[in-house]
C-alpha atoms as a PDB file:
ATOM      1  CA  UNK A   1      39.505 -18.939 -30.897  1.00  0.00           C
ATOM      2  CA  UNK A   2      39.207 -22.627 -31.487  1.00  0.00           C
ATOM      3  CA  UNK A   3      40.338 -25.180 -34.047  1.00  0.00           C
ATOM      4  CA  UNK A   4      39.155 -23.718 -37.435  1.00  0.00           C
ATOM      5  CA  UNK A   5      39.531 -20.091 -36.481  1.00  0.00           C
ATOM      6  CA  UNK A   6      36.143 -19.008 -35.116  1.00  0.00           C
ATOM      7  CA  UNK A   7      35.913 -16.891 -31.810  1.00  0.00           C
ATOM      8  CA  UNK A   8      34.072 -18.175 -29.228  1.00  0.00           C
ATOM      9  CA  UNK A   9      30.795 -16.344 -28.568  1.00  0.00           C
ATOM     10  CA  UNK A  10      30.217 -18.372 -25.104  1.00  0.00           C
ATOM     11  CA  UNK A  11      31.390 -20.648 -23.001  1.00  0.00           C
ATOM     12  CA  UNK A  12      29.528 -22.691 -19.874  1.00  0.00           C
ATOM     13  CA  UNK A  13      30.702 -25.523 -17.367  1.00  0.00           C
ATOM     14  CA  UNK A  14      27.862 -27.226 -15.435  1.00  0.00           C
ATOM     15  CA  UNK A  15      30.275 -29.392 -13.976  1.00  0.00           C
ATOM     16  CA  UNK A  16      34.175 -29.454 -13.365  1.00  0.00           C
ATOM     17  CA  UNK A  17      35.001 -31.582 -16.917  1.00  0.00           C
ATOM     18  CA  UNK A  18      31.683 -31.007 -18.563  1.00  0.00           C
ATOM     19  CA  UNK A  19      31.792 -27.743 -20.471  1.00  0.00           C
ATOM     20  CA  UNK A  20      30.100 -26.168 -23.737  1.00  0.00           C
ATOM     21  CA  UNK A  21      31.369 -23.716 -26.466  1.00  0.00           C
ATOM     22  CA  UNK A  22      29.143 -21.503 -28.857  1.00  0.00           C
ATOM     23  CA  UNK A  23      31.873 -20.813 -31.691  1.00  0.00           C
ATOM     24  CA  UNK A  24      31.366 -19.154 -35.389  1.00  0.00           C
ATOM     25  CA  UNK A  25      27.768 -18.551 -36.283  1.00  0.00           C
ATOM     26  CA  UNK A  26      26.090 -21.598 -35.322  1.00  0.00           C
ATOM     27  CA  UNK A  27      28.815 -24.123 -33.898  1.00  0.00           C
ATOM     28  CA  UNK A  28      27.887 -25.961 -30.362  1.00  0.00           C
ATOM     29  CA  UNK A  29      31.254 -28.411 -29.005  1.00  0.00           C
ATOM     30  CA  UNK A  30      31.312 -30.057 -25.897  1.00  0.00           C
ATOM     31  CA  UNK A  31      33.963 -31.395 -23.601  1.00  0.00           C
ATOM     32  CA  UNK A  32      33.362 -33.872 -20.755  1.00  0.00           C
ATOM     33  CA  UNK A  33      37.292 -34.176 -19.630  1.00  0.00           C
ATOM     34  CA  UNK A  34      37.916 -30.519 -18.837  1.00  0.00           C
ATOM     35  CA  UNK A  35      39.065 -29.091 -22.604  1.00  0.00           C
ATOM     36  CA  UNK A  36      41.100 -31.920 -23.624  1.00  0.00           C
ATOM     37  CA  UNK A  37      38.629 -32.994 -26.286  1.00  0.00           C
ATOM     38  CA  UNK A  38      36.171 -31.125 -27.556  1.00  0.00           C
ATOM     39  CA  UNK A  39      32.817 -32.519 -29.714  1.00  0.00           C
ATOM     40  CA  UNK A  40      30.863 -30.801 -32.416  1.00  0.00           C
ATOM     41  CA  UNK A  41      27.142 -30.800 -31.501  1.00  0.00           C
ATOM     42  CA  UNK A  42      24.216 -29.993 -33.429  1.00  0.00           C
ATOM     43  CA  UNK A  43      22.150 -26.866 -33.256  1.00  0.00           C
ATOM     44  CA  UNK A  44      20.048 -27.474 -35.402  1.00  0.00           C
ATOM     45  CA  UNK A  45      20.330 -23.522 -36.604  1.00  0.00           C
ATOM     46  CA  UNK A  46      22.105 -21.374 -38.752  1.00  0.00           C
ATOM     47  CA  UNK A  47      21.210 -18.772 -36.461  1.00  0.00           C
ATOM     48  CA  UNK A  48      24.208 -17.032 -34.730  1.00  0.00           C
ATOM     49  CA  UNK A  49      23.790 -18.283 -31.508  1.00  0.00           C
ATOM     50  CA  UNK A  50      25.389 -15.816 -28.556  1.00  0.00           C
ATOM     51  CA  UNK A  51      24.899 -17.110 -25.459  1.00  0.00           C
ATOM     52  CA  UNK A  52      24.705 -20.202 -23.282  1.00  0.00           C
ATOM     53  CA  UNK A  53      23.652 -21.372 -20.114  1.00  0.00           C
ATOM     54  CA  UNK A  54      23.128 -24.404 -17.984  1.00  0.00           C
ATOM     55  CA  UNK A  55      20.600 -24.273 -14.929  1.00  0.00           C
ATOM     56  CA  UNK A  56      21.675 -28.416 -14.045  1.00  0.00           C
ATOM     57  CA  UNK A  57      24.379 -30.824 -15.243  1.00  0.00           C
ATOM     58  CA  UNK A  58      21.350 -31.657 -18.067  1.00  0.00           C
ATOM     59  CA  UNK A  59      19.015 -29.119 -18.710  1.00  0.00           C
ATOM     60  CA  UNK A  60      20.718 -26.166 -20.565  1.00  0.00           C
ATOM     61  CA  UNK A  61      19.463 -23.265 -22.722  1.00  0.00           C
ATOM     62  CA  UNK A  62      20.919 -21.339 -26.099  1.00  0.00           C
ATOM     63  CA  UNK A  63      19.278 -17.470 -26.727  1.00  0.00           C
ATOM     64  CA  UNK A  64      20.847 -16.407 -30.184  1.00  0.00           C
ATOM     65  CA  UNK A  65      19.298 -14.182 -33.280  1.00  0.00           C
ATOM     66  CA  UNK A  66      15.967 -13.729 -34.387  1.00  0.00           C
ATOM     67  CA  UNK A  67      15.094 -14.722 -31.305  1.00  0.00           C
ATOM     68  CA  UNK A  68      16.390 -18.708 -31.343  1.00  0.00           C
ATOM     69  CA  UNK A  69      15.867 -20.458 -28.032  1.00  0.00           C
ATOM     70  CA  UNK A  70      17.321 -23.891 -27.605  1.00  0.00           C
ATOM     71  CA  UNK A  71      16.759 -25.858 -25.082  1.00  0.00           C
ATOM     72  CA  UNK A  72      18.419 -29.473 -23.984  1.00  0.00           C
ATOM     73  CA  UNK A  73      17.508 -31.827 -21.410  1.00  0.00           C
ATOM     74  CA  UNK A  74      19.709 -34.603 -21.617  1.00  0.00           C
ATOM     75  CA  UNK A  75      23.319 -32.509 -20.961  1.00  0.00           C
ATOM     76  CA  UNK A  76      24.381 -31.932 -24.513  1.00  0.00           C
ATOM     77  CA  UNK A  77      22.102 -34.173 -26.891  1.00  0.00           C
ATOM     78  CA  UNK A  78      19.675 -33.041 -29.761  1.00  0.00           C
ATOM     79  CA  UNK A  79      18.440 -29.085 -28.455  1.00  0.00           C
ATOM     80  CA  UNK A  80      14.964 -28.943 -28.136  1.00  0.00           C
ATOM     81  CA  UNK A  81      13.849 -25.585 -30.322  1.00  0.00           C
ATOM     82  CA  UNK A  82      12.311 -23.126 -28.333  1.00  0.00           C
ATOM     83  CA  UNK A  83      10.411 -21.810 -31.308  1.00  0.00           C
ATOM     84  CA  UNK A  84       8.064 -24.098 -31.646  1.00  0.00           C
ATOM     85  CA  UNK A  85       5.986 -22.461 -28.687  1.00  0.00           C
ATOM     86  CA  UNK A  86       5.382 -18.799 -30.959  1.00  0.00           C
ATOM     87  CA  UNK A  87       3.147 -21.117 -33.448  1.00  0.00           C
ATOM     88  CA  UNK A  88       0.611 -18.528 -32.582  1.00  0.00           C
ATOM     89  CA  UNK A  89       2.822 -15.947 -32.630  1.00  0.00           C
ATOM     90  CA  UNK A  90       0.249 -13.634 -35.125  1.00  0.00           C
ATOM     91  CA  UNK A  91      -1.755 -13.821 -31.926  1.00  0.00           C
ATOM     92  CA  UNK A  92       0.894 -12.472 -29.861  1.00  0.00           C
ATOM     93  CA  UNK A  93       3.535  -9.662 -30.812  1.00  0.00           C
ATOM     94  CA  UNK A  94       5.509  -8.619 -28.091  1.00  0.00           C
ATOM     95  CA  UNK A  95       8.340  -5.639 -29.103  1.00  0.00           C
ATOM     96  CA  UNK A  96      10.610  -4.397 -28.615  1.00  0.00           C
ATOM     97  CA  UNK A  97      12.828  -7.374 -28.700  1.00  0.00           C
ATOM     98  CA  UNK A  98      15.392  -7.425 -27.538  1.00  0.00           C
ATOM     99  CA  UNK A  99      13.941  -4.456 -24.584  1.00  0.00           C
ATOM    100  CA  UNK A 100      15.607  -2.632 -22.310  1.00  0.00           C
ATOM    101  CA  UNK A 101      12.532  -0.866 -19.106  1.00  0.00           C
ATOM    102  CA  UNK A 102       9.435  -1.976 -20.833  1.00  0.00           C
ATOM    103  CA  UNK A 103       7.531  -4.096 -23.473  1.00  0.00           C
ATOM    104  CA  UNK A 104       4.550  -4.045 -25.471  1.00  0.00           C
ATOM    105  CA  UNK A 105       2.348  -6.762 -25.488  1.00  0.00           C
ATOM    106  CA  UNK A 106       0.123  -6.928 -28.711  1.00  0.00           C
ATOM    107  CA  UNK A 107      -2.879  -9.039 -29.245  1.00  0.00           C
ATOM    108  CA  UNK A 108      -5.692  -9.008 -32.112  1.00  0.00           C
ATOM    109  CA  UNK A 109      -8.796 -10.065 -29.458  1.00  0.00           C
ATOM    110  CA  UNK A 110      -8.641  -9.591 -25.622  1.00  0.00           C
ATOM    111  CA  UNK A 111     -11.236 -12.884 -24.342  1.00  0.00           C
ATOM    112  CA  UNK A 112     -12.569 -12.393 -20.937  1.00  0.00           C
ATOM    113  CA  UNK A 113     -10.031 -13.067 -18.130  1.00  0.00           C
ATOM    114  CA  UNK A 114      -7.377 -12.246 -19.962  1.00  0.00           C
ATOM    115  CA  UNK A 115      -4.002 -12.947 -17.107  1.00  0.00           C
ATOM    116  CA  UNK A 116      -0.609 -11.346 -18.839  1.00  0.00           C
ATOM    117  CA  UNK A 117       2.388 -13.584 -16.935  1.00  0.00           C
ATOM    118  CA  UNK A 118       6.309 -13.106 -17.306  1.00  0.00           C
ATOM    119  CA  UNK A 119       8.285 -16.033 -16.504  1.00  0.00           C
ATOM    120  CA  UNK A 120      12.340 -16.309 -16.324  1.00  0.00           C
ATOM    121  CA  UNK A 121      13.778 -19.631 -17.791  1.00  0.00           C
ATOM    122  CA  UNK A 122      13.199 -21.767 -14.484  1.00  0.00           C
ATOM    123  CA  UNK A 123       9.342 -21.277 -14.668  1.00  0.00           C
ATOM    124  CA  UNK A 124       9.249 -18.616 -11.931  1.00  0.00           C
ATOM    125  CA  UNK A 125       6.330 -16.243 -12.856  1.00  0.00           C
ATOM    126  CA  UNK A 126       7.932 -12.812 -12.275  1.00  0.00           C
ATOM    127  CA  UNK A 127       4.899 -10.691 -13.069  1.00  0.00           C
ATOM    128  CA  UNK A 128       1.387 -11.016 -13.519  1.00  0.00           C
ATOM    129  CA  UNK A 129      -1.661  -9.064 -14.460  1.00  0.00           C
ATOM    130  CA  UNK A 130      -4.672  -8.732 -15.972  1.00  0.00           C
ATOM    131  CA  UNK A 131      -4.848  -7.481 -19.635  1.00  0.00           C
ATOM    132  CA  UNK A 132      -7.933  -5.801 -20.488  1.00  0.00           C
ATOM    133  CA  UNK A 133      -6.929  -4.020 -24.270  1.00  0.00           C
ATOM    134  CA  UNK A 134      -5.098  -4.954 -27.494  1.00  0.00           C
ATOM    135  CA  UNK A 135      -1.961  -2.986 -26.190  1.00  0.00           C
ATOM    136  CA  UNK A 136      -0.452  -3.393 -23.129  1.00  0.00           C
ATOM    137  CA  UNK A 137       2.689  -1.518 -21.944  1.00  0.00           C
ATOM    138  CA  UNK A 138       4.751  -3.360 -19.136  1.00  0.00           C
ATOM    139  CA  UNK A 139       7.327  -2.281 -17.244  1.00  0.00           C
ATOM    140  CA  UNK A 140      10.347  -4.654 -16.796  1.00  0.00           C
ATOM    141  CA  UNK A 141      12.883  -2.354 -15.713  1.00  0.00           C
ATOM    142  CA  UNK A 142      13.071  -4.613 -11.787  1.00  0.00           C
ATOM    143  CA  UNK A 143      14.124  -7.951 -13.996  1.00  0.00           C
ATOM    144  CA  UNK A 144      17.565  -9.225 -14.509  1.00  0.00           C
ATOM    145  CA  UNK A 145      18.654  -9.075 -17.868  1.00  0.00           C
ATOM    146  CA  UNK A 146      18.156 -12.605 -19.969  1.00  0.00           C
ATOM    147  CA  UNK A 147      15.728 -14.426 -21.952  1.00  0.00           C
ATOM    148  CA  UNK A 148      11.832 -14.800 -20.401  1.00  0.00           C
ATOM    149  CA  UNK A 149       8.490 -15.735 -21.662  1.00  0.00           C
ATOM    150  CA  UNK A 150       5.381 -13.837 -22.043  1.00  0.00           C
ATOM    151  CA  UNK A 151       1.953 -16.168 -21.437  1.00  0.00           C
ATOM    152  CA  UNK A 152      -1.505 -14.767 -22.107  1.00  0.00           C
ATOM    153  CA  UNK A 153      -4.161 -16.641 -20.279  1.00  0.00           C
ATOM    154  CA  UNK A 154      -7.702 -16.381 -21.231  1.00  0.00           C
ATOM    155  CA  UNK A 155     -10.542 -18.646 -20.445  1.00  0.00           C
ATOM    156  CA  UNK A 156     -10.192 -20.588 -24.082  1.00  0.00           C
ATOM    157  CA  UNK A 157      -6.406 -19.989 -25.089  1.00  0.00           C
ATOM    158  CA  UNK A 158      -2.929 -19.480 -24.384  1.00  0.00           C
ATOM    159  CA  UNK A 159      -0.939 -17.884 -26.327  1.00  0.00           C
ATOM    160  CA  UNK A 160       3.135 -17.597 -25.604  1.00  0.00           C
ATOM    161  CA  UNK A 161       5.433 -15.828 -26.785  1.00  0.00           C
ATOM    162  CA  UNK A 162       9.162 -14.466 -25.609  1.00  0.00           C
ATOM    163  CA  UNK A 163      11.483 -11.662 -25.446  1.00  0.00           C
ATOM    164  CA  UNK A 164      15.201 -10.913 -24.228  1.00  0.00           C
ATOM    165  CA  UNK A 165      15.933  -8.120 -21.405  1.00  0.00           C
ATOM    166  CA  UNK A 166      19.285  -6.436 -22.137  1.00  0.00           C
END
C-alpha cells in the first residue's frame, strides 16, 4: 500500500531512480530518486487502471478497464489517451475483449482489399490477412498476452480498433 491506503495495482522502473505506481482506481505517482519521493500524476481517467509498462526511459503505456489505453511520450507528463483512435469504433467491433485463443473481428461493409493487421504496442505487425466478410474469426492463441491493435485496411479507410490477450 501507499500513503492514503490504496494497494498498488502496478509498479514499473524504466530506469534505476525513475519508477511509476498505478495505486487505488485511477492514481498514477512517480519517483525519479529511487522511492524516496513519490509524485501524483494525472491520468486523466477514472478508469481503474491495472497495469503499466515502459518500452524506453519516455515512452510508456497504461491498459486499464473498459478498455483505457494511455500512452506517454515524454517519461511521465500528460498520457496521451489511447481512445481517441476507436472514433470509428461502430465500424469496427472486435470481441471478445479481453480474449483468450481467438477474436472476432466485426465490420458493417467489407471495401475491396480489405488487409486485417494485428500489431503489439511497438508497431510490430504480428498478423496479417485479407478479410473478405463482415465476420472474421482469428486465431491469436501464438501471441503473448498484452494489449495489441487491430487495423483494417481497405482502399478508402482505416479503421482501428484494440483488444487485450490474457
Amino acid at each position: 500500500t501507499v500513503a492514503g491506503g490504496d494497494e498498488v495495482s502496478s509498479m514499473y522502473f524504466p530506469k534505476q531512480d525513475t519508477g511509476y505506481i498505478l495505486a487505488g482506481a485511477s492514481k498514477i505517482l512517480k519517483t525519479v530518486n529511487g522511492g524516496y519521493h513519490w509524485i501524483y500524476q494525472t491520468s486523466g481517467t477514472n478508469n481503474m487502471l491495472n497495469s503499466i509498462f515502459f518500452t524506453s526511459a519516455d515512452t510508456g503505456y497504461i491498459v486499464g478497464e473498459s478498455g483505457t489505453i494511455l500512452k506517454t511520450t515524454n517519461g511521465g507528463g500528460f498520457p496521451v489517451g489511447l481512445n481517441d483512435i476507436t472514433s470509428q469504433s461502430n465500424l469496427l467491433n472486435v470481441y471478445p475483449n479481453p480474449a483468450f485463443d481467438q477474436i472476432t473481428v466485426e465490420t458493417p461493409a467489407i471495401q475491396a482489399q480489405n488487409q486485417l493487421s494485428i500489431s503489439n504496442l511497438n508497431g510490430e505487425e504480428l498478423i496479417t490477412r485479407p478479410i473478405t466478410q463482415l465476420k472474421t474469426q482469428v486465431d491469436i492463441s501464438s501471441l503473448p498476452n498484452g494489449v495489441y491493435f487491430v487495423r483494417l485496411t481497405s482502399d478508402k479507410t482505416v479503421v482501428t480498433g484494440k483488444f487485450i490477450k490474457q
